[in-house]
N, C-alpha and C. Protein backbone atom coordinates (compact mmCIF):
# COMPACT_ATOMS: atom_id res chain seq x y z
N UNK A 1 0.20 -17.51 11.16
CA UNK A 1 -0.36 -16.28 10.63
C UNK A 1 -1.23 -15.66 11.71
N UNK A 2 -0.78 -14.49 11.99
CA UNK A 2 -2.07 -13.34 13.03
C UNK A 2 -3.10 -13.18 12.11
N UNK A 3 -4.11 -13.26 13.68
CA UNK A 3 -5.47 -12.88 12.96
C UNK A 3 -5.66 -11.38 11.81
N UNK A 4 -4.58 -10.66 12.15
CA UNK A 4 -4.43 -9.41 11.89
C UNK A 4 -4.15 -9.62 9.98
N UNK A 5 -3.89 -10.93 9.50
CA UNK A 5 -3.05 -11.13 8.25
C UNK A 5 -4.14 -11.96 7.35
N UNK A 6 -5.73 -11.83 8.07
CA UNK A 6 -6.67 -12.04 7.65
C UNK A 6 -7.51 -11.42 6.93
N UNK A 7 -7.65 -10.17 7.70
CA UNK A 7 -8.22 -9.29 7.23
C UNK A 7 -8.09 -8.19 6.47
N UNK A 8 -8.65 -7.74 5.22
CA UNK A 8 -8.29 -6.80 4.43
C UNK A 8 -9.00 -5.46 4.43
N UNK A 9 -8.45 -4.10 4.28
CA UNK A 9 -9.18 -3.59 4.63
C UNK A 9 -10.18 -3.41 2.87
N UNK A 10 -11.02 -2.47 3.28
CA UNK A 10 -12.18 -2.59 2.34
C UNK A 10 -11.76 -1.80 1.17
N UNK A 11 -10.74 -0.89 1.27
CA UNK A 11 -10.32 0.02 -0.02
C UNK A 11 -9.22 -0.70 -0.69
N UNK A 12 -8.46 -1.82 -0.48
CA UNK A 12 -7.50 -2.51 -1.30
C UNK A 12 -7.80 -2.77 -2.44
N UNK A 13 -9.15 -3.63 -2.62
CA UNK A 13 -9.50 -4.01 -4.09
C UNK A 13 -9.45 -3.04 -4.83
N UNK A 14 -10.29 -1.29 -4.30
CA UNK A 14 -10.39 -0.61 -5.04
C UNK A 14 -8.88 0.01 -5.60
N UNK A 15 -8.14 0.36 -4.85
CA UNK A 15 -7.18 0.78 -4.56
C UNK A 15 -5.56 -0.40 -5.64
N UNK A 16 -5.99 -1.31 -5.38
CA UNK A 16 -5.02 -2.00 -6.20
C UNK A 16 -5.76 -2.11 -8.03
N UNK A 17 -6.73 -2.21 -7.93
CA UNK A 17 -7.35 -2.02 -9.49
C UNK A 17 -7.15 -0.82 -10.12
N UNK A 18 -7.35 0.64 -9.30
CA UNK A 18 -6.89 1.56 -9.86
C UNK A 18 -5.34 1.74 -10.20
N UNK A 19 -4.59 1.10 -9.35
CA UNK A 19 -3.04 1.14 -10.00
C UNK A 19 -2.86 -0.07 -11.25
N UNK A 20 -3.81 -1.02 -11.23
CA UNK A 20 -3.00 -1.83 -12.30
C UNK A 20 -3.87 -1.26 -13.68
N UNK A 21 -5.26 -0.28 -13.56
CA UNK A 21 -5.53 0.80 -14.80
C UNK A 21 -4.33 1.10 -15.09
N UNK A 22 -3.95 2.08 -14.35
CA UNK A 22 -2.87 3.04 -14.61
C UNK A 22 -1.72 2.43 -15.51
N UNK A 23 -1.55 0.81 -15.37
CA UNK A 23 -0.31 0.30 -15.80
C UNK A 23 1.16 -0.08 -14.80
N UNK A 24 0.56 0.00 -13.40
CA UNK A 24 1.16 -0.45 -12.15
C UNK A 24 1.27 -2.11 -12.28
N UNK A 25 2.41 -2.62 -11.79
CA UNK A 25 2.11 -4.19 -11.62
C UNK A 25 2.06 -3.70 -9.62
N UNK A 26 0.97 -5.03 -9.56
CA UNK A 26 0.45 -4.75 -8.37
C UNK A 26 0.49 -6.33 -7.78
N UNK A 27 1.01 -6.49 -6.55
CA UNK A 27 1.20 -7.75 -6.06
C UNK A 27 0.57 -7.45 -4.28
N UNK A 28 -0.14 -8.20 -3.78
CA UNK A 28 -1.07 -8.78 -2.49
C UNK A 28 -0.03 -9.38 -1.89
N UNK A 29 0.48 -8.75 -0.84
CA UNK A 29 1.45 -9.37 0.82
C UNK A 29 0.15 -8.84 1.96
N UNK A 30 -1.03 -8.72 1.54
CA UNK A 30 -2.01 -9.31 2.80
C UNK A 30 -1.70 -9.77 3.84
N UNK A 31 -1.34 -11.35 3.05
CA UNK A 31 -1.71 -12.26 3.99
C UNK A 31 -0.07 -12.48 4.74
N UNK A 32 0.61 -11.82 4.50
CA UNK A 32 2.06 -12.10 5.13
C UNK A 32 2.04 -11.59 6.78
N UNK A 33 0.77 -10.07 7.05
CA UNK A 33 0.97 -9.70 7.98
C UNK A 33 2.13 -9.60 9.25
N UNK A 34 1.82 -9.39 10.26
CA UNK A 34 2.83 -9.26 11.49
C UNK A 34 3.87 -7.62 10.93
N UNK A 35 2.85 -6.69 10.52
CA UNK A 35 2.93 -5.33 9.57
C UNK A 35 3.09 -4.98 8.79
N UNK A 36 3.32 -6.23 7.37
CA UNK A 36 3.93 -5.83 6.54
C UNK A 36 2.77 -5.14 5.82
N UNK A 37 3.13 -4.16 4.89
CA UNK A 37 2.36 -3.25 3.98
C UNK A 37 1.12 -4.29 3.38
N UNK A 38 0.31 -3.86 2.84
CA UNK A 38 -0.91 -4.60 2.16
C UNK A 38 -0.45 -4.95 0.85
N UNK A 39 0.20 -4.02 -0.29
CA UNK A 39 0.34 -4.09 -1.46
C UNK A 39 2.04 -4.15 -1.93
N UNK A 40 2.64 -4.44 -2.97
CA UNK A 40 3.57 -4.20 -3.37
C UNK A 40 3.69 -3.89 -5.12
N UNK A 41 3.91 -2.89 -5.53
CA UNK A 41 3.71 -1.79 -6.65
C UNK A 41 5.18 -1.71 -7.57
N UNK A 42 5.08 -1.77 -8.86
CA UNK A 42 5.69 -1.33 -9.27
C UNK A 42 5.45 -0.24 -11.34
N UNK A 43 6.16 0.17 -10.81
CA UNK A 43 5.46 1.07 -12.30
C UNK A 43 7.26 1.61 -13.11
N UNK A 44 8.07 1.15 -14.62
CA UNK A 44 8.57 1.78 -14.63
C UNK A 44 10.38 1.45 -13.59
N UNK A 45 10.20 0.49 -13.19
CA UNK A 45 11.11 -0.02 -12.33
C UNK A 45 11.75 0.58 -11.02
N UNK A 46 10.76 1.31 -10.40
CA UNK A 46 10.63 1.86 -9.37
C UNK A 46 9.29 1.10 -8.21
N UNK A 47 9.23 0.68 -7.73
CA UNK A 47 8.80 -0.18 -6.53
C UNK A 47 8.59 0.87 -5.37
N UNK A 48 7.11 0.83 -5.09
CA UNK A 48 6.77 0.91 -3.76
C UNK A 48 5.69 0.33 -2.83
N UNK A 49 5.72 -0.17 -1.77
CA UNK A 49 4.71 -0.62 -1.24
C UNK A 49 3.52 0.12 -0.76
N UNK A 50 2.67 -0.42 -0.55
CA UNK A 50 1.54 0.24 -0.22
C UNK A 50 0.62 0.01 0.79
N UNK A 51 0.27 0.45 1.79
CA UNK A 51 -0.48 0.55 3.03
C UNK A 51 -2.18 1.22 2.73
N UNK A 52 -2.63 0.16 2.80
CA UNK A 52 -4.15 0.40 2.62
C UNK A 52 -5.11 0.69 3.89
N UNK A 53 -5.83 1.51 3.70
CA UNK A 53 -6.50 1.84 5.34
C UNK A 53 -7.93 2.29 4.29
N UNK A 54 -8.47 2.04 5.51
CA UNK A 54 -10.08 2.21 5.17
C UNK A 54 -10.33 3.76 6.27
N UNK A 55 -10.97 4.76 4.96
CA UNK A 55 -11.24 5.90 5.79
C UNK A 55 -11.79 6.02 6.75
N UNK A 56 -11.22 6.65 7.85
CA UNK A 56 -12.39 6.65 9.36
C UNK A 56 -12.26 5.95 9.82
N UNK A 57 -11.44 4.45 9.33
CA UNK A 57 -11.29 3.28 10.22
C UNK A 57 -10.21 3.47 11.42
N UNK A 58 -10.34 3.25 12.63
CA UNK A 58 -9.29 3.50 13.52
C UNK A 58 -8.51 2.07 13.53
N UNK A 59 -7.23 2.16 13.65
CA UNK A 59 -6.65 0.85 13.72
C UNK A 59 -6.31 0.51 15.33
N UNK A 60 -6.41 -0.75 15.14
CA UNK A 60 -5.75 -1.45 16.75
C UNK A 60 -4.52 -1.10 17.03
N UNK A 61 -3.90 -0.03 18.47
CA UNK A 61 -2.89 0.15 18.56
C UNK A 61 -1.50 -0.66 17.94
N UNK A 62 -2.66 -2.33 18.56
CA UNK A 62 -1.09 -3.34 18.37
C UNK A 62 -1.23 -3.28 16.95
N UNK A 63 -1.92 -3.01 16.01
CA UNK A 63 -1.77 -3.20 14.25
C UNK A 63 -0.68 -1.86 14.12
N UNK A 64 -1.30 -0.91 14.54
CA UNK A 64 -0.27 0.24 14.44
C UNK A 64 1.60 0.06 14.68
N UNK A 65 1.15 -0.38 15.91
CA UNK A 65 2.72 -0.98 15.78
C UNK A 65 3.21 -1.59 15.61
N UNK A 66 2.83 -2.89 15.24
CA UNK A 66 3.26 -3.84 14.41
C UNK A 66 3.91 -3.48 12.43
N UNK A 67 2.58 -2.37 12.46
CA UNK A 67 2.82 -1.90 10.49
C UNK A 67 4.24 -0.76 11.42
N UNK A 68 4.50 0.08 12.27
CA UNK A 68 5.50 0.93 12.35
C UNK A 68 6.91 0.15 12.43
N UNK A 69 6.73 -1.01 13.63
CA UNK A 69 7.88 -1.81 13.84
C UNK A 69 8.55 -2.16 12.22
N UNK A 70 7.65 -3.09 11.87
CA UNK A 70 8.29 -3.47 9.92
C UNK A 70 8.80 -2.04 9.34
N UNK A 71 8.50 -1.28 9.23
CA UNK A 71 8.77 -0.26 8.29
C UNK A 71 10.09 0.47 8.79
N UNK A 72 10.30 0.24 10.11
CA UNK A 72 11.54 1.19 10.72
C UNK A 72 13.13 0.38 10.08
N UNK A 73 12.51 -0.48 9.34
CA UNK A 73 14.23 -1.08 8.99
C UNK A 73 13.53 -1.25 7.34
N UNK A 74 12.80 -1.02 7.06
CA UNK A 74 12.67 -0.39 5.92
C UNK A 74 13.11 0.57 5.15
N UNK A 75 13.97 0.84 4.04
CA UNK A 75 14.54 1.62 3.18
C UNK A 75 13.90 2.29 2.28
N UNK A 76 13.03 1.08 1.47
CA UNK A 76 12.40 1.51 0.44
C UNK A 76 11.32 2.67 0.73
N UNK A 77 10.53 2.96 -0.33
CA UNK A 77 9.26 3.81 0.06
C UNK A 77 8.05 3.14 0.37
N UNK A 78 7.08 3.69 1.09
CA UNK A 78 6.31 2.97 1.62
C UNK A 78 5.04 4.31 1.67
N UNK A 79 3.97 4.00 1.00
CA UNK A 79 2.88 5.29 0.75
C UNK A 79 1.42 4.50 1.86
N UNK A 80 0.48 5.62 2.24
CA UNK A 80 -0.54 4.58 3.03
C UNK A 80 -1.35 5.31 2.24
N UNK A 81 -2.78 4.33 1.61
CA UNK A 81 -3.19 5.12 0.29
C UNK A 81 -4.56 4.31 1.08
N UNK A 82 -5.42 5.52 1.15
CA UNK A 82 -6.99 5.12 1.47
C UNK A 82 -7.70 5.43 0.63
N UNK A 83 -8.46 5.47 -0.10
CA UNK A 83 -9.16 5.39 -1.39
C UNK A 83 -8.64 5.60 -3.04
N UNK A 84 -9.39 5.40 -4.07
CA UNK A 84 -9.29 5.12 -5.19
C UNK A 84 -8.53 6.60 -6.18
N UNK A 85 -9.16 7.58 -5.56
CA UNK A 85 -8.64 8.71 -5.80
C UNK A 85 -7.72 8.80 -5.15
N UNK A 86 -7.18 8.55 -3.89
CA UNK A 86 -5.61 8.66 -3.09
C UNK A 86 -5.00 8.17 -4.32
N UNK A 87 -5.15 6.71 -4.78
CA UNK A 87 -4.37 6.03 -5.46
C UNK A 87 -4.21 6.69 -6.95
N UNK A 88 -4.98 7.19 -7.51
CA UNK A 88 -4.82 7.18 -8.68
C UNK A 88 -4.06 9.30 -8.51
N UNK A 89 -4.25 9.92 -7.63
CA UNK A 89 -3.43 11.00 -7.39
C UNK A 89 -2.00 10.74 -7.68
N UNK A 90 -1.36 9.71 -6.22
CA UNK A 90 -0.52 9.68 -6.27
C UNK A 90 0.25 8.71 -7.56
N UNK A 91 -0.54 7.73 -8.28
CA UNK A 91 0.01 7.23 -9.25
C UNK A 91 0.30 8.02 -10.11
N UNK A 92 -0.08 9.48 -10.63
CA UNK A 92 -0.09 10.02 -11.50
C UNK A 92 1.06 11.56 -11.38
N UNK A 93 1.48 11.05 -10.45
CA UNK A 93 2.44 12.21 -9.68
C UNK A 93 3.91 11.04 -9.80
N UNK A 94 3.79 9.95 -9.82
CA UNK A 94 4.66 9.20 -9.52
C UNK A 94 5.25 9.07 -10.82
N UNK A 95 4.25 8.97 -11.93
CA UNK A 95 4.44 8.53 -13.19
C UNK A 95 5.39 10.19 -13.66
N UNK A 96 4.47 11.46 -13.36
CA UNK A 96 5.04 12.31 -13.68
C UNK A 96 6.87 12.40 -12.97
N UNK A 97 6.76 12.41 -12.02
CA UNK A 97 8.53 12.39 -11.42
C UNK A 97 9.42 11.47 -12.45
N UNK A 98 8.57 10.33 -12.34
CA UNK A 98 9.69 9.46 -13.09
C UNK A 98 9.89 9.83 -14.16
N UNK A 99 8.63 10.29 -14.85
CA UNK A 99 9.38 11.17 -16.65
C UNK A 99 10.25 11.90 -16.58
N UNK A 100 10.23 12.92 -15.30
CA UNK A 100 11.44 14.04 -15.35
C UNK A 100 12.67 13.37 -15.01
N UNK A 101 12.92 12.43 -14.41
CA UNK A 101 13.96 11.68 -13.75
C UNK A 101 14.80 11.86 -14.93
């Protein structure tokens, strides 16, 4: 495990509690690192992962490309959600699409 798969950033907790309000199942790939997303989401049987960043925080180039490398053979969706209000915006936009679906 990289040191990088240690550390969390500081808006996750908030950020994953506000989706499992909402009625999100919310699952922690933290600690999997070497880029993979922070969170994995689902609401409704639609799945997306989630990239947590702490506002203002600058990331370490090599974190940067390490989270870009994973994601380029990535299909699915993949959102980077920095605070509690990011999260609960886009949960509520997500929920709306899927009703119209």
């Amino acid at each position: 495990m990289t040191r990088y798969a240690r550390r969390v950033d500081l808006s996750q907790n908030e950020i994953a509690t506000t989706l499992q309000r909402l009625g999100f199942a919310v699952r922690d790939l933290s600690r999997l690192g070497s880029g993979a997303p922070d969170l994995v989401t689902s609401w409704d049987g639609h799945t997306t992962l989630v990239e947590c960043k702490t506002p203002k925080h600058h990331d370490t180039k090599r974190q940067a490309e390490n989270q870009r490398k994973w994601r380029e053979g990535w299909e699915g969706e993949v959102v980077v959600l920095k605070t509690a209000d990011e999260a609960l915006a886009w949960a509520l936009n997500r929920k709306r699409a899927t009703c119209r679906a």
